[in-house]
N, C-alpha and C. Protein backbone atom coordinates (compact mmCIF):
# COMPACT_ATOMS: atom_id res chain seq x y z
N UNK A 1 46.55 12.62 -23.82
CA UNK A 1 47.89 13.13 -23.60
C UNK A 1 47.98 14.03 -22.38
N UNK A 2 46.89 14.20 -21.64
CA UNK A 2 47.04 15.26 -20.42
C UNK A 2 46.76 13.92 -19.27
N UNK A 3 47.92 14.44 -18.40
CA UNK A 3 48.10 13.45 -16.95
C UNK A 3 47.04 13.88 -16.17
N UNK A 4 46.68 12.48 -15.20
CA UNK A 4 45.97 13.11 -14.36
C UNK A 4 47.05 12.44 -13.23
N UNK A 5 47.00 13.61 -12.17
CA UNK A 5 47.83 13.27 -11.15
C UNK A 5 47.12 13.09 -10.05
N UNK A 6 47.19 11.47 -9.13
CA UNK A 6 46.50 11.49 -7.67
C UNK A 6 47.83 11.71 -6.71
N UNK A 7 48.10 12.94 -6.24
CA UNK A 7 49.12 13.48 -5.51
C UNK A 7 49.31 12.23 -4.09
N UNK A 8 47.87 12.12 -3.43
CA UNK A 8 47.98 10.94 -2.36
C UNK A 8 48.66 9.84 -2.62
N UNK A 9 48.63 9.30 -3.35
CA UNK A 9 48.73 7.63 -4.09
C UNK A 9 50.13 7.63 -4.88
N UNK A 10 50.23 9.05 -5.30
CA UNK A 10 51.60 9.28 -6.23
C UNK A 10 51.68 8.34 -7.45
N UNK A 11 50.50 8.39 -7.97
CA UNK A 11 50.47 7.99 -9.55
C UNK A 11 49.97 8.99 -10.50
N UNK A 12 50.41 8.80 -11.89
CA UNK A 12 50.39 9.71 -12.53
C UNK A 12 49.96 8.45 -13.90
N UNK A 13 48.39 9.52 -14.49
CA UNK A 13 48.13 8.04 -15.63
C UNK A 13 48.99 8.21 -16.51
N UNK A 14 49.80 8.98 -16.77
CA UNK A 14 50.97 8.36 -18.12
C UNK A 14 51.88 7.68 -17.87
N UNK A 15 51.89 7.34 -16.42
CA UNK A 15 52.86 6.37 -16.14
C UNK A 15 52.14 5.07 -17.10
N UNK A 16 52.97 3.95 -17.58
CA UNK A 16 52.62 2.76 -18.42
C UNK A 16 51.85 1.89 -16.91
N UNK A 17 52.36 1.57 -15.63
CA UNK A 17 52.42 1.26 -14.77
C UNK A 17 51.07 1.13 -14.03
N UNK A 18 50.79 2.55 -13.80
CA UNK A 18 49.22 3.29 -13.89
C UNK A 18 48.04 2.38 -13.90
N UNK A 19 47.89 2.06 -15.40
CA UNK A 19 46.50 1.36 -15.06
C UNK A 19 46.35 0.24 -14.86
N UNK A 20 47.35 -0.42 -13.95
CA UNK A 20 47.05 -1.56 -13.02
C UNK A 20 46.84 -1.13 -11.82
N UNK A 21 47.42 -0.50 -10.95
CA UNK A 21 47.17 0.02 -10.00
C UNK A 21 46.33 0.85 -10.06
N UNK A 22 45.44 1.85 -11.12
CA UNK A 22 44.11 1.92 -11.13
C UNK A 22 43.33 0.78 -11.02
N UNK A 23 43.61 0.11 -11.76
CA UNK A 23 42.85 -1.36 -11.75
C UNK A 23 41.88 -1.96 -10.32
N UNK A 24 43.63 -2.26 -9.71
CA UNK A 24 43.85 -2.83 -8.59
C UNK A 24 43.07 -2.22 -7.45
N UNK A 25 43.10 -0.59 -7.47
CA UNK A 25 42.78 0.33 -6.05
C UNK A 25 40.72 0.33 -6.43
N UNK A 26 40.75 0.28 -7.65
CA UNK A 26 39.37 0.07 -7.88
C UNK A 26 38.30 -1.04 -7.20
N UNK A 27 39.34 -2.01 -7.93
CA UNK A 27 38.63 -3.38 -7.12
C UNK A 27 38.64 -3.10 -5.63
N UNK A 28 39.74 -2.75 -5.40
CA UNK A 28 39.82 -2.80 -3.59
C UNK A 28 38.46 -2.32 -3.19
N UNK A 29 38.65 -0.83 -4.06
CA UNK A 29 37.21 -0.26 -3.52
C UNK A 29 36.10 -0.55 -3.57
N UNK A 30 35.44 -1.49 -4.48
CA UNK A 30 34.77 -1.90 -4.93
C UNK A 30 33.79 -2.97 -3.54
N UNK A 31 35.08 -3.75 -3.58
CA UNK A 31 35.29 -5.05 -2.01
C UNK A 31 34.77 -3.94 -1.25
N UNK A 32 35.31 -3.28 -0.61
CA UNK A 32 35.05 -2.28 0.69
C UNK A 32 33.69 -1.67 0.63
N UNK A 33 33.20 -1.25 -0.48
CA UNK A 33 31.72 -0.81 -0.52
C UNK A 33 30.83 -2.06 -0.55
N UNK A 34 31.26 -2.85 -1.31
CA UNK A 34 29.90 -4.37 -1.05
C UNK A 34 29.97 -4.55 0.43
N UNK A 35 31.57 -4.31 0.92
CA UNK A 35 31.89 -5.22 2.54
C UNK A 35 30.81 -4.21 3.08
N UNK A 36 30.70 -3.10 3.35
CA UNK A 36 30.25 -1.78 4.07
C UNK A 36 28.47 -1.72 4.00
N UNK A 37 28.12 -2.07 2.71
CA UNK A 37 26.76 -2.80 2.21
C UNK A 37 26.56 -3.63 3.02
N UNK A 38 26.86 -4.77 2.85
CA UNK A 38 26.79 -6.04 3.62
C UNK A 38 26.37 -5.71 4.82
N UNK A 39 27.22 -5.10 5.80
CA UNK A 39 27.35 -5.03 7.21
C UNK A 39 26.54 -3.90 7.16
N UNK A 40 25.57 -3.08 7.01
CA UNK A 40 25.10 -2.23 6.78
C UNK A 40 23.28 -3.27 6.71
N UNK A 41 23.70 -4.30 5.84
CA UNK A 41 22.20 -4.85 5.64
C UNK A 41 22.23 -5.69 7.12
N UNK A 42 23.36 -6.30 7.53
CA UNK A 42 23.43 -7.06 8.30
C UNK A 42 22.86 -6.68 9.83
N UNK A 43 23.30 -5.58 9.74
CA UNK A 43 22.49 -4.31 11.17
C UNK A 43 21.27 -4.28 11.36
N UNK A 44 20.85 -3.53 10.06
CA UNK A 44 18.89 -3.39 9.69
C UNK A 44 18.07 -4.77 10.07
N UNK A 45 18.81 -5.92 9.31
CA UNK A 45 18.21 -7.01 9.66
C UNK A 45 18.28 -7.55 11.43
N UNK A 46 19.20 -7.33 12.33
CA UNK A 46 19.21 -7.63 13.74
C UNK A 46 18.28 -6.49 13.84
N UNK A 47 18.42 -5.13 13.47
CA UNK A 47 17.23 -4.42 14.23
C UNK A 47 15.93 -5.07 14.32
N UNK A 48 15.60 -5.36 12.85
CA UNK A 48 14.42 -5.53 12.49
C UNK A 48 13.99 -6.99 13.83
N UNK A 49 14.63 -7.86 13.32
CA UNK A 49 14.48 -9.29 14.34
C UNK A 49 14.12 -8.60 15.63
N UNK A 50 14.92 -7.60 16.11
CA UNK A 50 14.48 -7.02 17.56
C UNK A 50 13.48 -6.17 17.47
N UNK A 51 12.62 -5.98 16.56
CA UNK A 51 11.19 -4.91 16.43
C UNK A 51 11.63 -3.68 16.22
N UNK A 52 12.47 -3.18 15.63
CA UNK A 52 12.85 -1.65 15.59
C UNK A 52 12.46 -1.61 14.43
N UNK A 53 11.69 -0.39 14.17
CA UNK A 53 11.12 0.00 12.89
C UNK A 53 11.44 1.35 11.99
N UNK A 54 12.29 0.99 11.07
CA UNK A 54 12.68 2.14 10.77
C UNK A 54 11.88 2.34 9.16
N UNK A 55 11.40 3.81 9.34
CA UNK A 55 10.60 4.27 8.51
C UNK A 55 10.89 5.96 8.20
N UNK A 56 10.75 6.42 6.71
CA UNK A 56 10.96 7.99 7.20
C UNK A 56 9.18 8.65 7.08
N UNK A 57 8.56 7.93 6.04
CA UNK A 57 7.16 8.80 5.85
C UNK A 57 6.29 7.82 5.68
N UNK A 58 5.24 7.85 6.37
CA UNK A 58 4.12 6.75 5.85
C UNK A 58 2.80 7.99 5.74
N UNK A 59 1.78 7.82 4.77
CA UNK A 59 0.64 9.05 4.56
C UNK A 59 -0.74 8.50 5.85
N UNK A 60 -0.55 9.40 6.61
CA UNK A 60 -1.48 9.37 7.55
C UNK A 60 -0.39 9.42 9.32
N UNK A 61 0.81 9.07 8.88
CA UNK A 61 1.62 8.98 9.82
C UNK A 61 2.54 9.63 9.92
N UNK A 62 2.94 10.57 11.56
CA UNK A 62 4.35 11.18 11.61
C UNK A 62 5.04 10.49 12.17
N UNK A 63 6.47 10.16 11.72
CA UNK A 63 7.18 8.94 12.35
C UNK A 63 8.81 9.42 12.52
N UNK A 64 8.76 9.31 14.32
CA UNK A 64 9.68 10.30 14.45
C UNK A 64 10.78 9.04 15.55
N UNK A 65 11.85 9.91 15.67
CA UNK A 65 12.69 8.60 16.59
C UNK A 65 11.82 7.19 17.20
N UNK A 66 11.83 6.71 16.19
CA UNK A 66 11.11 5.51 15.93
C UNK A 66 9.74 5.13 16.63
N UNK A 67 9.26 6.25 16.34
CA UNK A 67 7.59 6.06 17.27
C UNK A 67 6.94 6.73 15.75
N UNK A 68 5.76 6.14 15.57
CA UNK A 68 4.36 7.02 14.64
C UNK A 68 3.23 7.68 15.60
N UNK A 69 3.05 8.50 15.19
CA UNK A 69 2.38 9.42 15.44
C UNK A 69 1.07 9.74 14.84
N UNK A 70 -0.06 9.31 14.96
CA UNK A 70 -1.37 9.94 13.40
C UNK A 70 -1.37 11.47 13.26
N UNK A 71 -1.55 11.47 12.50
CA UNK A 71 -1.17 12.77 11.61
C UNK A 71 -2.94 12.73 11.68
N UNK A 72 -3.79 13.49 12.44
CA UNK A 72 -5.62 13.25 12.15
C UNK A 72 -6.45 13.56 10.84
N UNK A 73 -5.69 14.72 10.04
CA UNK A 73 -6.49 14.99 8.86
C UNK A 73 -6.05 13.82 8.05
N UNK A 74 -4.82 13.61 7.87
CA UNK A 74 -4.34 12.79 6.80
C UNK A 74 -4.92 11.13 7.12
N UNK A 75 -5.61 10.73 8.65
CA UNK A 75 -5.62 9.56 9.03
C UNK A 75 -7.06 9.44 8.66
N UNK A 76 -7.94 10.43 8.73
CA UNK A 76 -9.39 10.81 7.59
C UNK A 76 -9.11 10.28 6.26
N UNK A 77 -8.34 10.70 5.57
CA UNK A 77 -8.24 10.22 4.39
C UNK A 77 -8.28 9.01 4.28
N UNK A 78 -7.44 8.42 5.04
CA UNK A 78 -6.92 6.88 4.77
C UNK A 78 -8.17 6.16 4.98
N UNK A 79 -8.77 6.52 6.09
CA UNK A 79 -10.19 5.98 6.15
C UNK A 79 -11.28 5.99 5.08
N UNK A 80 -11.10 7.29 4.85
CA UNK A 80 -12.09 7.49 3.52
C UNK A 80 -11.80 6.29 2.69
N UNK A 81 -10.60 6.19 2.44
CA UNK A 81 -9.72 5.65 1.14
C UNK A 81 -10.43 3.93 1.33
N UNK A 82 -10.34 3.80 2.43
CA UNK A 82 -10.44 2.13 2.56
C UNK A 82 -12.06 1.62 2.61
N UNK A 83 -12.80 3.12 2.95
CA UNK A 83 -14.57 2.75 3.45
C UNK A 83 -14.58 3.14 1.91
N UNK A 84 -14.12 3.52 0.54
CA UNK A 84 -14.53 3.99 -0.67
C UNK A 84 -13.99 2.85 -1.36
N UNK A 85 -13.12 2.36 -0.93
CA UNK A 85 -13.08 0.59 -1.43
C UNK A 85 -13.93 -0.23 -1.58
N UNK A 86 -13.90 -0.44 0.02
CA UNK A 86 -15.81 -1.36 0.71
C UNK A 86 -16.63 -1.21 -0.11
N UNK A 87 -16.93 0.17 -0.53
CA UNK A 87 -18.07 0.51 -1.07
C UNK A 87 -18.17 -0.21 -2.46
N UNK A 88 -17.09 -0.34 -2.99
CA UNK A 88 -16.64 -0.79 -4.71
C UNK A 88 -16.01 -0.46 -5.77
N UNK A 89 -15.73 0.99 -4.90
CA UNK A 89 -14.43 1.66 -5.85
C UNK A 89 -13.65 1.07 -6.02
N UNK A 90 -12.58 1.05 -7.22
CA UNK A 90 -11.88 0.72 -7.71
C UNK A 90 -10.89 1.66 -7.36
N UNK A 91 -9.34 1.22 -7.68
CA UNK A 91 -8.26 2.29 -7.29
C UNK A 91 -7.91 3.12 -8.05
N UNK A 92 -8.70 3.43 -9.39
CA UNK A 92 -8.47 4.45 -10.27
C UNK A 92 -9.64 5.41 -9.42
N UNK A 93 -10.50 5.02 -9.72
CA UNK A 93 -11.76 5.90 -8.98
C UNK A 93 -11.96 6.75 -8.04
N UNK A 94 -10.64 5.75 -6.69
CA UNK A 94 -10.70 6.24 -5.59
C UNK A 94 -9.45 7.42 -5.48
N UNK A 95 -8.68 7.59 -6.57
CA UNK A 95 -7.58 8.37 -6.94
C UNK A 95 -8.14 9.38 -7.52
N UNK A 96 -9.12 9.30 -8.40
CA UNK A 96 -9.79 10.47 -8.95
C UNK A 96 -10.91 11.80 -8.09
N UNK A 97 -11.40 10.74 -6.88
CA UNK A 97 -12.10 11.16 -5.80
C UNK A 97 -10.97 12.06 -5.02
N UNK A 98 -10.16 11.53 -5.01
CA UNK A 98 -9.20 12.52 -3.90
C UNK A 98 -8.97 13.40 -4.33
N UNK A 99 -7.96 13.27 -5.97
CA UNK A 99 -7.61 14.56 -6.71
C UNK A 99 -8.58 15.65 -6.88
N UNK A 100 -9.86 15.17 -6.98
CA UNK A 100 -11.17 16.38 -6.77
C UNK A 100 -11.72 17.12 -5.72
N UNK A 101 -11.39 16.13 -4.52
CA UNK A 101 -11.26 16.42 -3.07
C UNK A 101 -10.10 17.73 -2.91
N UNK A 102 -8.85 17.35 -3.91
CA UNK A 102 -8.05 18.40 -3.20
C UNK A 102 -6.93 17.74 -2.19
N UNK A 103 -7.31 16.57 -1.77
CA UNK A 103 -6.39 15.77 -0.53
C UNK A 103 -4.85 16.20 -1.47
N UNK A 104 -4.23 16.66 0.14
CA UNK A 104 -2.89 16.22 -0.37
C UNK A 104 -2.29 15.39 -0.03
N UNK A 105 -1.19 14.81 -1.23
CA UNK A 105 -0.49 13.28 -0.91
C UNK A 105 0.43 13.60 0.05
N UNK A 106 1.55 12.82 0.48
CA UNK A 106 2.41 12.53 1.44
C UNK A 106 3.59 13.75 0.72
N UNK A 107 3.19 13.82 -0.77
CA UNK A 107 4.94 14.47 -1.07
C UNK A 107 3.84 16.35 -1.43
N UNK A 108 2.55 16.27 -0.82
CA UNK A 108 2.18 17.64 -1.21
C UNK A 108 1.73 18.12 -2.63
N UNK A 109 1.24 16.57 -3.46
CA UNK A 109 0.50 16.89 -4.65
C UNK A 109 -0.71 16.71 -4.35
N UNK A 110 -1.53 17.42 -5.33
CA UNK A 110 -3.32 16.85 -5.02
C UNK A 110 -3.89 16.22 -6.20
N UNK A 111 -2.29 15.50 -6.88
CA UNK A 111 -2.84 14.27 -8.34
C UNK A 111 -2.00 13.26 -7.55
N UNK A 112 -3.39 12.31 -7.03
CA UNK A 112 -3.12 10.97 -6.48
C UNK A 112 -3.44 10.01 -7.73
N UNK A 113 -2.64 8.57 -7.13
CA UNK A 113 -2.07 8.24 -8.28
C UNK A 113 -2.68 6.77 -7.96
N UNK A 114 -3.21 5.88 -9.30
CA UNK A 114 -3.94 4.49 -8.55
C UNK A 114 -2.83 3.61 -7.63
N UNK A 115 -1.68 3.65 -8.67
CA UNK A 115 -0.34 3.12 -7.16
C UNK A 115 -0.12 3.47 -6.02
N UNK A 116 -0.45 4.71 -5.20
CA UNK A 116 -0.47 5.02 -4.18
C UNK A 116 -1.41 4.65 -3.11
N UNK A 117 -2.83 4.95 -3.86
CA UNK A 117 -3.88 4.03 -3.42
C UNK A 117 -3.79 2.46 -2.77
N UNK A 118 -3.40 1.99 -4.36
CA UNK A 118 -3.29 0.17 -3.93
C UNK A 118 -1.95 -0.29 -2.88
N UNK A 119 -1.27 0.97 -3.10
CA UNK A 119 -0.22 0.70 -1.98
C UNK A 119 -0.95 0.84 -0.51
N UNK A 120 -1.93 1.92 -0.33
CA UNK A 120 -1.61 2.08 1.20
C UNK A 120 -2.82 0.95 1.02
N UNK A 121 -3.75 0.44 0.40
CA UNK A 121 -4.78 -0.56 0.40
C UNK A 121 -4.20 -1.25 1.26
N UNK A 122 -2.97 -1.88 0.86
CA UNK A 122 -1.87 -2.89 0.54
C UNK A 122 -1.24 -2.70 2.14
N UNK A 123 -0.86 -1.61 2.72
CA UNK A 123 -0.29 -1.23 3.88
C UNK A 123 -0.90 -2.27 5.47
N UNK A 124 -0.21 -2.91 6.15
CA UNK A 124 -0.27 -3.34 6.94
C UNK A 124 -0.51 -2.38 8.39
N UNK A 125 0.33 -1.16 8.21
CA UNK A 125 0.59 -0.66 9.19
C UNK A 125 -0.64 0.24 9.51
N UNK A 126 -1.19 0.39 8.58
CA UNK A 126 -2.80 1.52 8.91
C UNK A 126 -3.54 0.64 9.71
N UNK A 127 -3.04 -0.97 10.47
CA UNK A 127 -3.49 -1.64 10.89
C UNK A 127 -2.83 -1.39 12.57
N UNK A 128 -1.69 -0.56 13.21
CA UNK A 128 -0.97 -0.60 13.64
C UNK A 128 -0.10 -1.74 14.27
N UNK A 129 0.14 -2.57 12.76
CA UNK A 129 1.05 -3.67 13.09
C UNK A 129 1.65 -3.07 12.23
N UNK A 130 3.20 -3.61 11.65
CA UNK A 130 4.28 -3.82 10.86
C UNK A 130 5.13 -4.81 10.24
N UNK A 131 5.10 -5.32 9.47
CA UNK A 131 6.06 -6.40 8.60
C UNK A 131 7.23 -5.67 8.31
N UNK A 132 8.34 -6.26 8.55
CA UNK A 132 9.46 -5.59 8.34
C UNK A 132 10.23 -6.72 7.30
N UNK A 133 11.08 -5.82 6.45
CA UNK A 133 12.23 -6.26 5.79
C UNK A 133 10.99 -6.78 4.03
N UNK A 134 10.17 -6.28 4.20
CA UNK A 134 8.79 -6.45 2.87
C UNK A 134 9.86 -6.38 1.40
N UNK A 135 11.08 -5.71 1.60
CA UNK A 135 11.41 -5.19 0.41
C UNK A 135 13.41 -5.74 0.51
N UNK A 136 13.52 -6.38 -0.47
CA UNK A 136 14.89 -6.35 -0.34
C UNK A 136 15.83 -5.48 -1.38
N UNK A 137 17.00 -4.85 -0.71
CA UNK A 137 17.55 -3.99 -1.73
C UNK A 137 19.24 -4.58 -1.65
N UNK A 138 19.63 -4.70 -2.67
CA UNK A 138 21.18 -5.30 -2.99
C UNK A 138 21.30 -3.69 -3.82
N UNK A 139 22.94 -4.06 -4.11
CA UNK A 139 23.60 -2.88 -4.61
C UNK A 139 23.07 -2.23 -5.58
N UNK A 140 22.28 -2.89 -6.69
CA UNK A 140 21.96 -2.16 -7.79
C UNK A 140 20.13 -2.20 -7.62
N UNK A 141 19.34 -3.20 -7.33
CA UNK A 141 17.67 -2.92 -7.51
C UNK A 141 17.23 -3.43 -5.92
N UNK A 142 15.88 -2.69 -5.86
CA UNK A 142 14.85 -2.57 -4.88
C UNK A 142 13.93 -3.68 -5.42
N UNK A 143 14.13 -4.77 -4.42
CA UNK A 143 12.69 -5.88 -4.82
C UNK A 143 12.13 -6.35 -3.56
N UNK A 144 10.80 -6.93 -4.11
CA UNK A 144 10.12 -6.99 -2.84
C UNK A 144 10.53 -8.47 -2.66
N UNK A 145 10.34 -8.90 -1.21
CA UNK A 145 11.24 -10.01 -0.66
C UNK A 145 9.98 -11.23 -0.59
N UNK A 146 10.32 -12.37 -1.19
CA UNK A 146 9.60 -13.07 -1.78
C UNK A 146 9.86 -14.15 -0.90
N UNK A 147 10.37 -14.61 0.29
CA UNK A 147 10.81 -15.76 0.85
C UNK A 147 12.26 -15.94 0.90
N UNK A 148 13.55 -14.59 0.59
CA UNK A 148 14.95 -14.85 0.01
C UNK A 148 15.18 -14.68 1.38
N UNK A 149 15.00 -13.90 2.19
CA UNK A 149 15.34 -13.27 4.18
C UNK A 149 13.98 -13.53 4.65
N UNK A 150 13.75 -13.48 5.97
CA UNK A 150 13.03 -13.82 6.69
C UNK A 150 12.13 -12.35 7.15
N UNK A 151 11.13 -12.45 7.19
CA UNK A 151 10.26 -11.24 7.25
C UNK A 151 9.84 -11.12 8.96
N UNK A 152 9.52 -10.15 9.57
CA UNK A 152 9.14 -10.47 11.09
C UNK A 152 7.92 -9.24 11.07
N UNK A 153 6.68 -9.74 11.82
CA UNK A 153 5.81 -9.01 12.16
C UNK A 153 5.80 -8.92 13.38
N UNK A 154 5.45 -7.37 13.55
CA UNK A 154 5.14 -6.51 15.30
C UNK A 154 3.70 -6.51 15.11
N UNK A 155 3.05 -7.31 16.20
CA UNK A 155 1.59 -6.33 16.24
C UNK A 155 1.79 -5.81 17.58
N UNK A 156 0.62 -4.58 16.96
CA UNK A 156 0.46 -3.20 17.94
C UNK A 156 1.84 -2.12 18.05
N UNK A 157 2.44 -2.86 17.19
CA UNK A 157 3.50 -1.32 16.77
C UNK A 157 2.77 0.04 17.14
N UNK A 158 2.22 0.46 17.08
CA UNK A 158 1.43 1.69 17.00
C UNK A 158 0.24 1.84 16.71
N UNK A 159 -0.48 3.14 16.91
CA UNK A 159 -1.75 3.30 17.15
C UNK A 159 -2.07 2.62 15.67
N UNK A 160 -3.21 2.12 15.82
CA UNK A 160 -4.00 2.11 14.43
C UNK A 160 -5.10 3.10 13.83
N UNK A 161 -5.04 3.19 12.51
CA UNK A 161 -5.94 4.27 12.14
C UNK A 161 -7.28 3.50 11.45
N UNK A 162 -7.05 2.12 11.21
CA UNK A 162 -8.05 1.23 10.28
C UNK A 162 -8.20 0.06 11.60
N UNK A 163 -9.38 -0.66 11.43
CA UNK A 163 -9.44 -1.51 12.11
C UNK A 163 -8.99 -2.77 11.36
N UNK A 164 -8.53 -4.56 12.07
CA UNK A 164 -8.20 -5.08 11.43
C UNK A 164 -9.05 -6.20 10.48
N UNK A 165 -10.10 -5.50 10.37
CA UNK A 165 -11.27 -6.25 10.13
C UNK A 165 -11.63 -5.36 8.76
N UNK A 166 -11.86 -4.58 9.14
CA UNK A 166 -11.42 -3.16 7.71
C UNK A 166 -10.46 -3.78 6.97
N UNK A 167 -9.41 -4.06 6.98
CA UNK A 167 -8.18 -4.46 6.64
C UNK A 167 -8.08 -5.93 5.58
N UNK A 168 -8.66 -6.52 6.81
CA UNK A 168 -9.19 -7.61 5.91
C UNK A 168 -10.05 -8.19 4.83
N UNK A 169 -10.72 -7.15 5.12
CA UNK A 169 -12.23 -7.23 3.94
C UNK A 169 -11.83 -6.95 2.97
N UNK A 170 -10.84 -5.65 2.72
CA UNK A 170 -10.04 -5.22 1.61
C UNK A 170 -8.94 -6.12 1.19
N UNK A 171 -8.33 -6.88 1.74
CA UNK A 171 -7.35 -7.59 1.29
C UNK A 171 -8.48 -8.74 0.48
N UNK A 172 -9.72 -9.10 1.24
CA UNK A 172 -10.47 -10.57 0.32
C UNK A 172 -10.90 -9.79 -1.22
């Protein structure tokens, strides 16, 4: 029984009238944010095709108006991380080694986590190449891109901190 009034629009919900034109201005909006999405993915993807790499944090890397930078203590780690692989660690193991080490992660904890691990395992770019577009995101979930868009690799994006031979041994 209490109105709500949009003074701009000049509706009032006790009007009977009301909740169609709620309805209606919803959907509109609705259109305009997918449209704005859309053209929004549509950008990232021409960047990407043209090698622009947009990133905010990678662990071992400072990545600033679109250049990386090694970060040297943190680019130690990563090394450690990948020669403690070689060796036969496992990614629980090599998570437990750090947390005892003390290393801090990228967000400033020193409880590393086996997902973080198998992620940067997993990382291309400690190679200083880049795959872009790895992950696709629509309005509601983050998935990784399976063949749905077209993926583009840069090599020599940036310095490397692993060699690509390192890289590889860990991926067999």
């Amino acid at each position: 029984g209490i109105p709500l009034i949009f003074e701009k629009e000049n509706i009032n919900t006790l009007d009977p009238k009301c909740g169609l034109i709620l309805t209606v201005m919803s959907s509109l909006a609705e259109q305009e944010f997918i449209s704005m999405s859309k053209n929004q993915q549509w950008a990232a993807r021409k960047r990407f095709a043209n090698g622009s790499i947009e990133l905010t944090r990678i662990y071992g890397y400072a990545f600033s108006r679109g250049k990386f930078t090694v970060i040297p203590e943190e680019a130690a780690v990563v090394k450690e991380i990948f020669e403690l692989y070689l060796q036969g660690n496992g990614v629980e193991k090599i998570a437990q080694i750090l947390t005892r080490k003390g290393y801090k992660t990228s967000h400033g904890s020193t409880m590393w986590s086996r997902k973080t691990v198998l992620g940067m395992l997993k990382n291309e770019k400690y190679t200083g190449n880049s795959l872009l577009q790895k992950s696709i995101n629509n309005l509601k979930v983050k998935k990784m891109n399976k063949g749905e868009l077209p993926q583009y690799y840069i090599e020599n994006s940036h310095e490397a901190i692993i060699t690509m031979e390192t890289f590889d041994a860990v991926q067999r």
